[in-house]
C-alpha atoms as a PDB file:
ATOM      1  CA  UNK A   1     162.212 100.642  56.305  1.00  0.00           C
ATOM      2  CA  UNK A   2     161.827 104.178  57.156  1.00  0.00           C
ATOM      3  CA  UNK A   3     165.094 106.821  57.188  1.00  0.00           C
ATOM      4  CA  UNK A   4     165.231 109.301  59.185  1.00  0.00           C
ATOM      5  CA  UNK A   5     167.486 112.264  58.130  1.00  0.00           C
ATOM      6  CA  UNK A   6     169.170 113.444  61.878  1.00  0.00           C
ATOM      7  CA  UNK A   7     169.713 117.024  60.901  1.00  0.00           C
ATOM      8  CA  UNK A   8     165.684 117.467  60.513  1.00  0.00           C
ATOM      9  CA  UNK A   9     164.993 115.845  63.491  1.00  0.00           C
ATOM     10  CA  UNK A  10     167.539 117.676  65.405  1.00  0.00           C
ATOM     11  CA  UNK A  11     166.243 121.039  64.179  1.00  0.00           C
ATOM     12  CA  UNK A  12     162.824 120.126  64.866  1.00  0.00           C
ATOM     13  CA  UNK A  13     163.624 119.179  68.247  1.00  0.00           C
ATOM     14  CA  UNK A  14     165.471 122.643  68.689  1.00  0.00           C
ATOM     15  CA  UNK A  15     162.677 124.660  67.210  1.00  0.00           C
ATOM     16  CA  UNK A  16     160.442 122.673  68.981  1.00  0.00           C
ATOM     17  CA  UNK A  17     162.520 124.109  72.857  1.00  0.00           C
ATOM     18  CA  UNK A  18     162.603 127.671  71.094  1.00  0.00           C
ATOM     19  CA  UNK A  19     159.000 127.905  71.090  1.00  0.00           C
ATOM     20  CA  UNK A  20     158.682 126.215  74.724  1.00  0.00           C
ATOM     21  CA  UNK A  21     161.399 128.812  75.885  1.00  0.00           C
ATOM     22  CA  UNK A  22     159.486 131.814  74.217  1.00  0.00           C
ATOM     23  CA  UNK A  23     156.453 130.665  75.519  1.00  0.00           C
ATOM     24  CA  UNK A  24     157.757 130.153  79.449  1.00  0.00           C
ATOM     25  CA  UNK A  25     159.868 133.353  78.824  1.00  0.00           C
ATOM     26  CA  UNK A  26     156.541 135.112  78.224  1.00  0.00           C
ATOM     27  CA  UNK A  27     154.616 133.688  80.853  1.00  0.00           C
ATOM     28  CA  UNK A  28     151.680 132.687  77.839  1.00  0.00           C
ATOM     29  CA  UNK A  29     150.566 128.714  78.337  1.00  0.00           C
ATOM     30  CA  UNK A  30     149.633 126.521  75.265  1.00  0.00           C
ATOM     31  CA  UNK A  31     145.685 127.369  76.126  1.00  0.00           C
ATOM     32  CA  UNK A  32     146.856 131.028  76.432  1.00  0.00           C
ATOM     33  CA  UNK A  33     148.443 131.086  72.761  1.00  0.00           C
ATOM     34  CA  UNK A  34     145.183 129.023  71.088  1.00  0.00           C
ATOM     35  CA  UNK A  35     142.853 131.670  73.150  1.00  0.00           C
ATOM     36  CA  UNK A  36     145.471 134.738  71.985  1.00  0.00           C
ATOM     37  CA  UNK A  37     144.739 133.533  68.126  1.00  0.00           C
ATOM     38  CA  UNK A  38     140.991 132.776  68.400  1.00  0.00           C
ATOM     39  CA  UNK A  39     140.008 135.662  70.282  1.00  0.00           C
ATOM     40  CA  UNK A  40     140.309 138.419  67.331  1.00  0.00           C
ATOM     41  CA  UNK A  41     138.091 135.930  65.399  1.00  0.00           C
ATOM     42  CA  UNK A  42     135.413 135.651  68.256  1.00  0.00           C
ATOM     43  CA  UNK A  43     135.273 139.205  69.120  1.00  0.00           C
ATOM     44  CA  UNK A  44     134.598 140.450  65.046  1.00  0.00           C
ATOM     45  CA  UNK A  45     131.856 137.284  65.501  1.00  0.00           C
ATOM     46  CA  UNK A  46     130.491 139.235  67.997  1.00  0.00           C
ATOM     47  CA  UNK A  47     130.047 142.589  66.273  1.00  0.00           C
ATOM     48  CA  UNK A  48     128.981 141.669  63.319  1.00  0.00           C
ATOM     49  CA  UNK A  49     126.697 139.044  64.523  1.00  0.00           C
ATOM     50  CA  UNK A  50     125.772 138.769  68.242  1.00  0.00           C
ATOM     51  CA  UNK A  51     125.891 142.038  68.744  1.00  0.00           C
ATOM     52  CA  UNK A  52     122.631 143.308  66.001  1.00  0.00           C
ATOM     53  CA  UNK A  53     120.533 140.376  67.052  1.00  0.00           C
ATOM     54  CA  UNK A  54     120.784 141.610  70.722  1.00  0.00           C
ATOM     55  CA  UNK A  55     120.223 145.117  70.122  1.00  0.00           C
ATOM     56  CA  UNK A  56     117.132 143.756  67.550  1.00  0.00           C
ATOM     57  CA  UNK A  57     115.458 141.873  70.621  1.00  0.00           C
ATOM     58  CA  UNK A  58     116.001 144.916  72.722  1.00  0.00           C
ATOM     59  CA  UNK A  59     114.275 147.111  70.050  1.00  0.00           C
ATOM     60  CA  UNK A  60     111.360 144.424  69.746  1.00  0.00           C
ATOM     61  CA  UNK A  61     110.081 145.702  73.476  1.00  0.00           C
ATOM     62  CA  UNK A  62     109.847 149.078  72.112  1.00  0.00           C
ATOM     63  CA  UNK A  63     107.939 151.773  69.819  1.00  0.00           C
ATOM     64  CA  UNK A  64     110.916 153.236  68.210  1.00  0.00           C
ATOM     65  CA  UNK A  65     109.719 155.004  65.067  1.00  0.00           C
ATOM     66  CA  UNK A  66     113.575 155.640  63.384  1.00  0.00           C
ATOM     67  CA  UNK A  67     112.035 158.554  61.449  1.00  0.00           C
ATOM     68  CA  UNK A  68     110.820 160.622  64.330  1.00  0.00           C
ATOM     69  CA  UNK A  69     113.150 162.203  66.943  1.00  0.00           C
ATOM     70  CA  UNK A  70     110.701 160.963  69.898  1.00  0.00           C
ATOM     71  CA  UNK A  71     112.744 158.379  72.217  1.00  0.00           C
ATOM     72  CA  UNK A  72     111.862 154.691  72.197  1.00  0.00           C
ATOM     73  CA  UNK A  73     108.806 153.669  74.594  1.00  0.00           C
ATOM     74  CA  UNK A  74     109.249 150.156  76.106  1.00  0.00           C
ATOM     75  CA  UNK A  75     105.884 148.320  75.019  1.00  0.00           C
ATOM     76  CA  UNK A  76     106.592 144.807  76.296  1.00  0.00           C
ATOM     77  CA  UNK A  77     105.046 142.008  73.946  1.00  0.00           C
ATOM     78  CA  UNK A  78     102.887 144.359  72.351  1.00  0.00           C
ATOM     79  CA  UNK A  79     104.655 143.925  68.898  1.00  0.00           C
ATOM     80  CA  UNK A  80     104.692 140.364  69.382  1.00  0.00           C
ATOM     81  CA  UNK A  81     100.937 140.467  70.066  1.00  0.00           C
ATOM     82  CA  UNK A  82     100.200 142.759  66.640  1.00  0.00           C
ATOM     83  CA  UNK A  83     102.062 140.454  64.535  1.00  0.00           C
ATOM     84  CA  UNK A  84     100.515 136.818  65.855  1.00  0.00           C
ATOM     85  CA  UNK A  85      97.537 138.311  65.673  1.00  0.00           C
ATOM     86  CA  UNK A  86      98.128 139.789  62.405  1.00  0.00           C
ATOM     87  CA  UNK A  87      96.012 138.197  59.779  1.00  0.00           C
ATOM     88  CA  UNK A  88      98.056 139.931  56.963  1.00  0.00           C
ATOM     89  CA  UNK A  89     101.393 138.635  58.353  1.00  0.00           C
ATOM     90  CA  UNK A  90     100.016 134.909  58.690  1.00  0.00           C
ATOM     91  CA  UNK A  91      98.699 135.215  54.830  1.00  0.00           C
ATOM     92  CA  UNK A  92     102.519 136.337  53.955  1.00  0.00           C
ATOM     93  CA  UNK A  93     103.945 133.277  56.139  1.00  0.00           C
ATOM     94  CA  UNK A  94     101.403 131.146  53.984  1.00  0.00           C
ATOM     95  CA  UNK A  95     102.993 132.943  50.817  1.00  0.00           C
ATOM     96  CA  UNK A  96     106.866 132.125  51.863  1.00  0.00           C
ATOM     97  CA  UNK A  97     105.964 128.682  53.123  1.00  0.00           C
ATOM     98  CA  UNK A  98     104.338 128.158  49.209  1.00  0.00           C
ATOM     99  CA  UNK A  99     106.951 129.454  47.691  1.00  0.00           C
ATOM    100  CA  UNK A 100     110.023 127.367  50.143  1.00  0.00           C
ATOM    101  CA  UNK A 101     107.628 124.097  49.413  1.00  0.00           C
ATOM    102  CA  UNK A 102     108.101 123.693  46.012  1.00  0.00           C
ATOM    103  CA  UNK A 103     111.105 125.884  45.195  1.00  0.00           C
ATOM    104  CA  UNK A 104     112.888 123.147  47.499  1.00  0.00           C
ATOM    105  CA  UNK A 105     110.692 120.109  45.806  1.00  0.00           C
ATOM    106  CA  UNK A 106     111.563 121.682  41.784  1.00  0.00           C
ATOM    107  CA  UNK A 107     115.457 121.712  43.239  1.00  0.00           C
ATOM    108  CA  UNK A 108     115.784 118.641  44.352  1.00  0.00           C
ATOM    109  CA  UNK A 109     113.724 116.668  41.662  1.00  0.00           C
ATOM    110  CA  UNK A 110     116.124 118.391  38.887  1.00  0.00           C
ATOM    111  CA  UNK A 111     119.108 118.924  40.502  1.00  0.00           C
ATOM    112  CA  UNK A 112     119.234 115.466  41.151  1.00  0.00           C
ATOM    113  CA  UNK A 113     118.240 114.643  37.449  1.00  0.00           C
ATOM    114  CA  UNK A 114     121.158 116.748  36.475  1.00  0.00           C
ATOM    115  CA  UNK A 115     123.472 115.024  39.139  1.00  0.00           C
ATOM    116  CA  UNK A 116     122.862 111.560  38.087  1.00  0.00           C
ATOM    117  CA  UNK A 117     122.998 113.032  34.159  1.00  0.00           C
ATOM    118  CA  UNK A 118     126.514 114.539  34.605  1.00  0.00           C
ATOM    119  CA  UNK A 119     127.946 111.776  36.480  1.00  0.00           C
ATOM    120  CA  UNK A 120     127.948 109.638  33.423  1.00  0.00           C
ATOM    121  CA  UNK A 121     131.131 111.324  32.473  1.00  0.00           C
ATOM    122  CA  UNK A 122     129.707 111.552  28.978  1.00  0.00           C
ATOM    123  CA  UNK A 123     131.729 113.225  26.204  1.00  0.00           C
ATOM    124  CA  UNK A 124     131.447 117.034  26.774  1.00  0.00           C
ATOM    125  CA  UNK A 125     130.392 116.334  30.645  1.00  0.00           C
ATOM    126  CA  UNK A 126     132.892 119.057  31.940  1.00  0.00           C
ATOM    127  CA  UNK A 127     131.517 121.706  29.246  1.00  0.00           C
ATOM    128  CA  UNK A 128     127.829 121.285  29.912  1.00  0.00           C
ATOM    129  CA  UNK A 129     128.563 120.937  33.466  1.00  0.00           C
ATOM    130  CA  UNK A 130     130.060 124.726  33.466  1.00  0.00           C
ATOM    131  CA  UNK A 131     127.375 125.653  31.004  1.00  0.00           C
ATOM    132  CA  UNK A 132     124.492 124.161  34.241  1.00  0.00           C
ATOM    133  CA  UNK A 133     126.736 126.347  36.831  1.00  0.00           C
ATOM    134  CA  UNK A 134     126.503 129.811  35.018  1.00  0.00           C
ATOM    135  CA  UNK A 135     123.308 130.640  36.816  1.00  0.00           C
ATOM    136  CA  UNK A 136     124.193 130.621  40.456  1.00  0.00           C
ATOM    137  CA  UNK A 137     127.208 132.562  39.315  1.00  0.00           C
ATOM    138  CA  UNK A 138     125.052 135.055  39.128  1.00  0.00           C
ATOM    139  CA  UNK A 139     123.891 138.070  41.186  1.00  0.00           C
ATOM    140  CA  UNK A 140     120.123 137.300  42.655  1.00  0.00           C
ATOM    141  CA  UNK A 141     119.863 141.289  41.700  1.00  0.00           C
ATOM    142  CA  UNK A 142     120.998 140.517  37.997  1.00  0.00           C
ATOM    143  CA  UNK A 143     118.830 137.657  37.882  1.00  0.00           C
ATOM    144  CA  UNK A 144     115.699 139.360  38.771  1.00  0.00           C
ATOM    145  CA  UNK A 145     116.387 141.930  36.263  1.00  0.00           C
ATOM    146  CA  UNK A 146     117.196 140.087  33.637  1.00  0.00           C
ATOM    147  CA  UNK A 147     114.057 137.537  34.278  1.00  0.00           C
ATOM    148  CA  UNK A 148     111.935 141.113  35.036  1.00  0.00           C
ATOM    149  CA  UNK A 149     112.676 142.254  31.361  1.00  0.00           C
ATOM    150  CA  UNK A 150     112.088 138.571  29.737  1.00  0.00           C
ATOM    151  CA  UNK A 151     108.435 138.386  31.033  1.00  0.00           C
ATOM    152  CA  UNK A 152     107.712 142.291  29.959  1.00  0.00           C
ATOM    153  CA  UNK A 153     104.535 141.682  27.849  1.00  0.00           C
ATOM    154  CA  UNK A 154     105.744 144.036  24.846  1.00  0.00           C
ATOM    155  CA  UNK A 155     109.474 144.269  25.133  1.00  0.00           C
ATOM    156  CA  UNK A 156     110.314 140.239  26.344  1.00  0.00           C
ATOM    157  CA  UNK A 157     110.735 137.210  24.624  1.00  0.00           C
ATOM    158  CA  UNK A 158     109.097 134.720  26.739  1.00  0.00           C
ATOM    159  CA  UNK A 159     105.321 136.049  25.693  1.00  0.00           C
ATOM    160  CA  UNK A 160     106.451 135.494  22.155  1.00  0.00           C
ATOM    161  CA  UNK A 161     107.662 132.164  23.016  1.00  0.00           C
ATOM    162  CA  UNK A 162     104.390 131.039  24.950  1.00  0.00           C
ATOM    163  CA  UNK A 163     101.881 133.220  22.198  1.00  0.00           C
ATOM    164  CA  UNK A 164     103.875 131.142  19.183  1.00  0.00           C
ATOM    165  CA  UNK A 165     103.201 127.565  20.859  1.00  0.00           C
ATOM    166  CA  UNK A 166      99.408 128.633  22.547  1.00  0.00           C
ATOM    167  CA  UNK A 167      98.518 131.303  19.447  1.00  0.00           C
ATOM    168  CA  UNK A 168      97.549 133.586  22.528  1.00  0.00           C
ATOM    169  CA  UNK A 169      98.764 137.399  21.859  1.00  0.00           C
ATOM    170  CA  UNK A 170     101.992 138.249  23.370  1.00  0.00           C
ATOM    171  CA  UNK A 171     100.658 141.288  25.025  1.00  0.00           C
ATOM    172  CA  UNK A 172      97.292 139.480  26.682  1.00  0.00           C
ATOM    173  CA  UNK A 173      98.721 138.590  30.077  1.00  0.00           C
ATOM    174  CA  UNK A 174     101.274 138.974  32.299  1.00  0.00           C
ATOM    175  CA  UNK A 175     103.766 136.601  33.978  1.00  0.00           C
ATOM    176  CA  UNK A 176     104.715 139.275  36.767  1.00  0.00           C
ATOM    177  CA  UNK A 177     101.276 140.682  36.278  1.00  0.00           C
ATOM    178  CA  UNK A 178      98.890 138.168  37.562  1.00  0.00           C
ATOM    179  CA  UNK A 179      97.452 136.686  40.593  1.00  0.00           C
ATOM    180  CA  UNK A 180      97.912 133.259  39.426  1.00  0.00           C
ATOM    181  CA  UNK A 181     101.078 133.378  37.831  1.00  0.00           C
ATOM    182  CA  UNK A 182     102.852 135.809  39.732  1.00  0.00           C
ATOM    183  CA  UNK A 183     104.136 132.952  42.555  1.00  0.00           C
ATOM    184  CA  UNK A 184     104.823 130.626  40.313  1.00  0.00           C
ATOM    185  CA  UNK A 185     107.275 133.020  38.264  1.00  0.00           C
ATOM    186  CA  UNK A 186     109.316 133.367  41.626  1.00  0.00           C
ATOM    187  CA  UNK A 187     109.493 129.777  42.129  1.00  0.00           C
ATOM    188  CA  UNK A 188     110.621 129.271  38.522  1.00  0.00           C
ATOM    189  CA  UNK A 189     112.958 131.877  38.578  1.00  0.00           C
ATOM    190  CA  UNK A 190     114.204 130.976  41.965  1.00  0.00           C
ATOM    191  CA  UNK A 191     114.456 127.269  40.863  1.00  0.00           C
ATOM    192  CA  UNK A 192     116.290 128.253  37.586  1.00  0.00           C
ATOM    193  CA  UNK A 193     119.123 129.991  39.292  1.00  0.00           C
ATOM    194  CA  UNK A 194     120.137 127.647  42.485  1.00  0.00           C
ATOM    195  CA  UNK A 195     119.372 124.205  40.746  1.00  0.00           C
ATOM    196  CA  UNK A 196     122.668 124.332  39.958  1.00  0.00           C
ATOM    197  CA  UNK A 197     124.168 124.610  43.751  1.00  0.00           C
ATOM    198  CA  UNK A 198     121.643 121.176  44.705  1.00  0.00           C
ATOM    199  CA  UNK A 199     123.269 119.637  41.442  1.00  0.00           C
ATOM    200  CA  UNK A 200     126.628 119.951  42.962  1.00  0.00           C
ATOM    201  CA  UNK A 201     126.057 118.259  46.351  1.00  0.00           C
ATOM    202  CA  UNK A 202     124.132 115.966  44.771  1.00  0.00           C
ATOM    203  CA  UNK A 203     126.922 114.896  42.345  1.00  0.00           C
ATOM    204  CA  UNK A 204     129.216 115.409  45.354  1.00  0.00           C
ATOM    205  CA  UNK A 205     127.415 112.317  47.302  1.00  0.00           C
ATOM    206  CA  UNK A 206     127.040 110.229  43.652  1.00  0.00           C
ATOM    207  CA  UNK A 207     131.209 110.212  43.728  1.00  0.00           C
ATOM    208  CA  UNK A 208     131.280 109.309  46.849  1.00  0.00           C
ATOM    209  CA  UNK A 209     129.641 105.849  46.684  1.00  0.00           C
ATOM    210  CA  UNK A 210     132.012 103.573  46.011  1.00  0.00           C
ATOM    211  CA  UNK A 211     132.362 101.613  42.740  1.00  0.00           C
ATOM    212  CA  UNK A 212     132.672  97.834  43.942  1.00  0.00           C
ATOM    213  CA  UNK A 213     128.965  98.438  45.411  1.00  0.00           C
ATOM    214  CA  UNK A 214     127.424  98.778  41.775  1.00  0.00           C
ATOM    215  CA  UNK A 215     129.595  95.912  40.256  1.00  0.00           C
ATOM    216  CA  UNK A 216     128.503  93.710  43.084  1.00  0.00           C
ATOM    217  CA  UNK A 217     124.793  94.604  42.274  1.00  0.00           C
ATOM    218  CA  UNK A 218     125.356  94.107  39.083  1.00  0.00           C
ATOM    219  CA  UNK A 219     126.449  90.474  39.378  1.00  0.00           C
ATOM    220  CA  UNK A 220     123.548  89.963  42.091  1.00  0.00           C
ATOM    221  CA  UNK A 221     121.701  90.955  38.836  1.00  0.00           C
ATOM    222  CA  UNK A 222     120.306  93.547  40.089  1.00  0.00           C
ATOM    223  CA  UNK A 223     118.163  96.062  37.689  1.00  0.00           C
ATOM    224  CA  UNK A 224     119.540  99.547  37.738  1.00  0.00           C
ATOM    225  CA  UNK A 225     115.907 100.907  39.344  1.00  0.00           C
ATOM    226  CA  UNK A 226     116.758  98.500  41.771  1.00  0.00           C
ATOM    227  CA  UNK A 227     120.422  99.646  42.350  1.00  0.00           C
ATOM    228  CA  UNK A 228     118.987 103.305  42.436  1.00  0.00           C
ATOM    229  CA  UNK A 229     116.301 102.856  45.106  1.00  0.00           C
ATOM    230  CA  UNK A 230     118.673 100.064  47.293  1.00  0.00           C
ATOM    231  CA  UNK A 231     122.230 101.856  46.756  1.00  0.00           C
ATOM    232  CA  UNK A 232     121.905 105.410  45.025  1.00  0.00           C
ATOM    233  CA  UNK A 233     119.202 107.081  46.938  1.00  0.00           C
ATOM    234  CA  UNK A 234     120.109 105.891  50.432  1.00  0.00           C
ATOM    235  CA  UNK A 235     123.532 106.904  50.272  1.00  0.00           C
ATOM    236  CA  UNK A 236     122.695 110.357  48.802  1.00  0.00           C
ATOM    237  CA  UNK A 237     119.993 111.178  51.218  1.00  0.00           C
ATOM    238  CA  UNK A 238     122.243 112.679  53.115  1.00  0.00           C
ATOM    239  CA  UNK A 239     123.680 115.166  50.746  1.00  0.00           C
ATOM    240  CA  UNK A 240     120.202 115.682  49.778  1.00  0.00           C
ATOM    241  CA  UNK A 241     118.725 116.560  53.105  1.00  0.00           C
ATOM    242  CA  UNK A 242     122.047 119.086  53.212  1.00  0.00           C
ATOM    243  CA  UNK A 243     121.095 120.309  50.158  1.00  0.00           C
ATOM    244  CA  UNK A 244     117.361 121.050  51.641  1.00  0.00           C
ATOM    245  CA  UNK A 245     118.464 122.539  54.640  1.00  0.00           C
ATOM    246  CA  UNK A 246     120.746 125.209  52.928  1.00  0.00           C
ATOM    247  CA  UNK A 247     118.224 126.000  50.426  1.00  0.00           C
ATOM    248  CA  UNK A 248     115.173 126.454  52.418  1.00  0.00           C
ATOM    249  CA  UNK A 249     117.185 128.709  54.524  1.00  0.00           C
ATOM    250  CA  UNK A 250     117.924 130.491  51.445  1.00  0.00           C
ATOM    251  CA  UNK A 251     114.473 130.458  50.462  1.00  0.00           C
ATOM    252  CA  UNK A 252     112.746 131.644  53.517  1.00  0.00           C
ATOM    253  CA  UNK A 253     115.044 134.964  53.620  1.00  0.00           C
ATOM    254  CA  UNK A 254     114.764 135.546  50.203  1.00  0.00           C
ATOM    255  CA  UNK A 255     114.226 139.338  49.574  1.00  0.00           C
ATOM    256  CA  UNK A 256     116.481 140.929  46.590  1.00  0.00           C
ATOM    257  CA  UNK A 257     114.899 138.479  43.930  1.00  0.00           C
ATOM    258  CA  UNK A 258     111.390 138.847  44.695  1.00  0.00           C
ATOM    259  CA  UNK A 259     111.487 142.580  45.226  1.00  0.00           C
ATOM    260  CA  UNK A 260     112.676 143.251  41.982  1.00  0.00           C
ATOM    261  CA  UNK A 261     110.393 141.062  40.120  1.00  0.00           C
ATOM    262  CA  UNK A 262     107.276 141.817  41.415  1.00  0.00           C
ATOM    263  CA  UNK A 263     107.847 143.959  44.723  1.00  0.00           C
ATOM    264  CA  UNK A 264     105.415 141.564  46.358  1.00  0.00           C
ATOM    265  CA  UNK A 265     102.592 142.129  44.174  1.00  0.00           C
ATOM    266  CA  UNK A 266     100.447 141.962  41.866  1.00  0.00           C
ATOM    267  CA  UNK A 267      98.521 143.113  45.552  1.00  0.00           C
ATOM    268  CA  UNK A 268     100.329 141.018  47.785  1.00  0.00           C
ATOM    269  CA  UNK A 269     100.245 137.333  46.185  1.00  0.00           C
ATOM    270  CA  UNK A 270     103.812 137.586  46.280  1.00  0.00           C
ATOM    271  CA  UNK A 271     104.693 139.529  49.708  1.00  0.00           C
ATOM    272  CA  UNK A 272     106.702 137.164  51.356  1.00  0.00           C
ATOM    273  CA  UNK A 273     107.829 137.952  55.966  1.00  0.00           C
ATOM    274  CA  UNK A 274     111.594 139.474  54.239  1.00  0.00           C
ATOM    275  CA  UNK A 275     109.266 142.036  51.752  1.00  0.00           C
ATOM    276  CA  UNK A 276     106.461 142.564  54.826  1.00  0.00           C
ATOM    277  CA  UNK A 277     109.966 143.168  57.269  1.00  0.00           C
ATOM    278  CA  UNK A 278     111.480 145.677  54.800  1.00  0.00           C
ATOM    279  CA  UNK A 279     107.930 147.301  54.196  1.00  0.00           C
ATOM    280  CA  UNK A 280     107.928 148.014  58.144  1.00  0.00           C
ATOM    281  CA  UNK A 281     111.683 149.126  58.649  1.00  0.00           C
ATOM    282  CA  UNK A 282     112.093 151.251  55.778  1.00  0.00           C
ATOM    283  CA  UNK A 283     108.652 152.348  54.633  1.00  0.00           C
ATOM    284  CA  UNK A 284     106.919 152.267  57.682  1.00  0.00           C
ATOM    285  CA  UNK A 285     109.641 153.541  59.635  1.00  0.00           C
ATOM    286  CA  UNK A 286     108.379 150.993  61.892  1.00  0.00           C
ATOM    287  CA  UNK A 287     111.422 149.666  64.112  1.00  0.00           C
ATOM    288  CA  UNK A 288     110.306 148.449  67.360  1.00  0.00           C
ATOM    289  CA  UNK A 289     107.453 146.447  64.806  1.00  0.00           C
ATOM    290  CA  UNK A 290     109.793 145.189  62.360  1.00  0.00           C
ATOM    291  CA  UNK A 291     112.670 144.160  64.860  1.00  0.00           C
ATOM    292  CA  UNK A 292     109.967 141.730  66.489  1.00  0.00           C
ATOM    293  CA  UNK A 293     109.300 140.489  63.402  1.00  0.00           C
ATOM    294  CA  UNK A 294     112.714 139.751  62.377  1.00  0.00           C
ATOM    295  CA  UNK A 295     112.861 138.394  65.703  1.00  0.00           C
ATOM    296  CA  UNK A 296     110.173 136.094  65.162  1.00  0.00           C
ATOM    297  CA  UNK A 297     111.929 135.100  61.488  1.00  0.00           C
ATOM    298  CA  UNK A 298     115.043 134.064  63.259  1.00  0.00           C
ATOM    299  CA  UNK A 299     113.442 132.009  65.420  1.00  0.00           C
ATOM    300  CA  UNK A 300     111.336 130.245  63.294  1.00  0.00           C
ATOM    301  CA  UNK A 301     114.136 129.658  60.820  1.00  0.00           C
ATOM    302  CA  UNK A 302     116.686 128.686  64.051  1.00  0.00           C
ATOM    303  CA  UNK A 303     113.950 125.973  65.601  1.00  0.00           C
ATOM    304  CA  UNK A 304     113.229 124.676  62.115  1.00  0.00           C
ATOM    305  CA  UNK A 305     117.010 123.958  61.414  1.00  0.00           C
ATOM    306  CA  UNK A 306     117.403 122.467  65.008  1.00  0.00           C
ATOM    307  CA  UNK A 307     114.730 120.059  64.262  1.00  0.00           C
ATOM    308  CA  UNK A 308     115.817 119.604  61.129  1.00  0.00           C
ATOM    309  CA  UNK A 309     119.623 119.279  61.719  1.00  0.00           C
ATOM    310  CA  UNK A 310     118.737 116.336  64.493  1.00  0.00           C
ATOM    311  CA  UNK A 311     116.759 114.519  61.526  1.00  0.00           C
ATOM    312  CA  UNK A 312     119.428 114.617  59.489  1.00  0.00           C
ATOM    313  CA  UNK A 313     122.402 113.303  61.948  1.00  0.00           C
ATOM    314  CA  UNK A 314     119.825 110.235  62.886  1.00  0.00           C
ATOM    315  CA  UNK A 315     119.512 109.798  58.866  1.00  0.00           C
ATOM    316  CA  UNK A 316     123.747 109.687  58.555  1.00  0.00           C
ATOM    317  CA  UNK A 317     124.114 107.157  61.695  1.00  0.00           C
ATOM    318  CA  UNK A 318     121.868 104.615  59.809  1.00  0.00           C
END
């Protein structure tokens, strides 16, 4: 049986008529107050947010060079014509979409290695599980300086590493350097630093499956491959389709980590839309261009997630 202590409910009560009172006294309705405190939030939304992206799709319609004092000419689809048409700009979609694929496929394939590793709860667990975080910690600009200096061909360790187990001469190639190797460094760098962030919702869906599901497998006899394709799996897929969503977002904008490893070279094996966008606002001076562009990116990165969003509640109501 439940107490109830009559002073607290009686103050309660009371403060419960001050606030009507104030409220009446002011004229302000329940709606009023909720609108009065949301309304700072929405309007900041609003600059910071709404605001760029509509005065980027007004800029896409013009010429505006920001570099010469000429006003912006209105060019209608023009810039959207030069950049579907744009053999250069499809190769660098081709390049990002290469580099999202298996960034995304190395993530998921190891972070939910690690995941199913760490959930053992094995002496040490928490340590090693700190030690797996450090790298997201990081900076993506400390990350692609650090990883810039370990494939230097004279000055970095990983040549010596690769030239003691091949017997190939430190100083012979280039991991930054060549045509062939250049993508895959960003996709191992890029793979080495947020591994870590899929491990985590990964192991967040593992402790969420409840315990009394595995023990009655286990007295069904079932093998544990069979409890990991029948029970694990399905109930992560969620968390792991999260976890794709987030990252190839992440992926597909990616511009700090690339541009200081390899600037988008060696030529432009590695010039991804986010280096070709900066290229046109900043080197080109090319604003009108490189608003439709970004344009185009937000779009492309908004209908993916739509689809992909709808996928994903169908996958959670199963």
């Amino acid at each position: 049986m439940t107490v109830t202590n009559p002073a607290r409910s009686l103050a309660e009560a009371a403060a419960r008529r001050g606030s009507a009172r104030f409220a009446a006294r002011a004229g302000l309705s329940d709606r009023a107050v909720a609108w009065l405190f949301i309304l700072p939030t929405m309007l900041l939304l609003l600059a910071i947010n709404i605001f760029p992206l509509i005065w980027a799709i007004r800029l896409s319609f013009t010429s505006l060079m920001a570099n010469l004092p000429t006003p912006a000419r209105f060019v209608g689809l023009d810039n959207y014509v030069d950049i579907l048409t744009d053999e250069d700009i499809w190769a660098n979609f081709r390049v990002t979409a290469h580099f999202v694929f298996w960034t995304i496929a190395l993530q998921i394939l190891i972070g939910l290695g690690l995941a199913l590793l760490i959930n053992q709860k094995f002496r040490g667990h928490s340590f090693w599980t700190t030690i797996i975080l450090l790298p997201m910690m990081l900076s993506p600009a400390v990350v692609g300086n650090f990883w810039t200096l370990l494939f230097q061909p004279q000055i970095g360790p990983f040549n010596y590493v690769i030239g003691f187990f091949t017997g190939v001469a430190p100083s012979s190639f280039s991991m930054i350097g060549s045509v062939v190797l250049a993508p895959w460094t960003i996709v191992l760098v890029n793979t080495w630093m947020w591994t870590p962030y899929v491990m985590l919702i990964c192991l967040a869906g593992l402790r969420s499956i409840p315990d009394y599901i595995y023990e009655a497998a286990e007295v069904d006899r079932a093998s544990p491959l069979r409890q990991f394709w029948s029970i694990t799996l399905p109930m992560v897929l969620p968390f792991l389709m999260l976890a794709v969503l987030f990252q190839a977002i992440q992926s597909f904008v990616m511009f700090d980590m690339v541009n200081l490893l390899t600037s988008g070279g060696p030529g432009s094996t590695t010039e991804t839309v986010s280096i070709t966008l900066k290229r046109a606002a900043f080197e080109k001076w090319q604003t009108g261009y490189a608003s439709a562009l970004a344009v185009i990116l937000f779009v492309t990165i908004f209908g993916a997630a739509n689809v992909y969003v709808r996928a994903l509640n169908w996958v959670k109501q199963q």
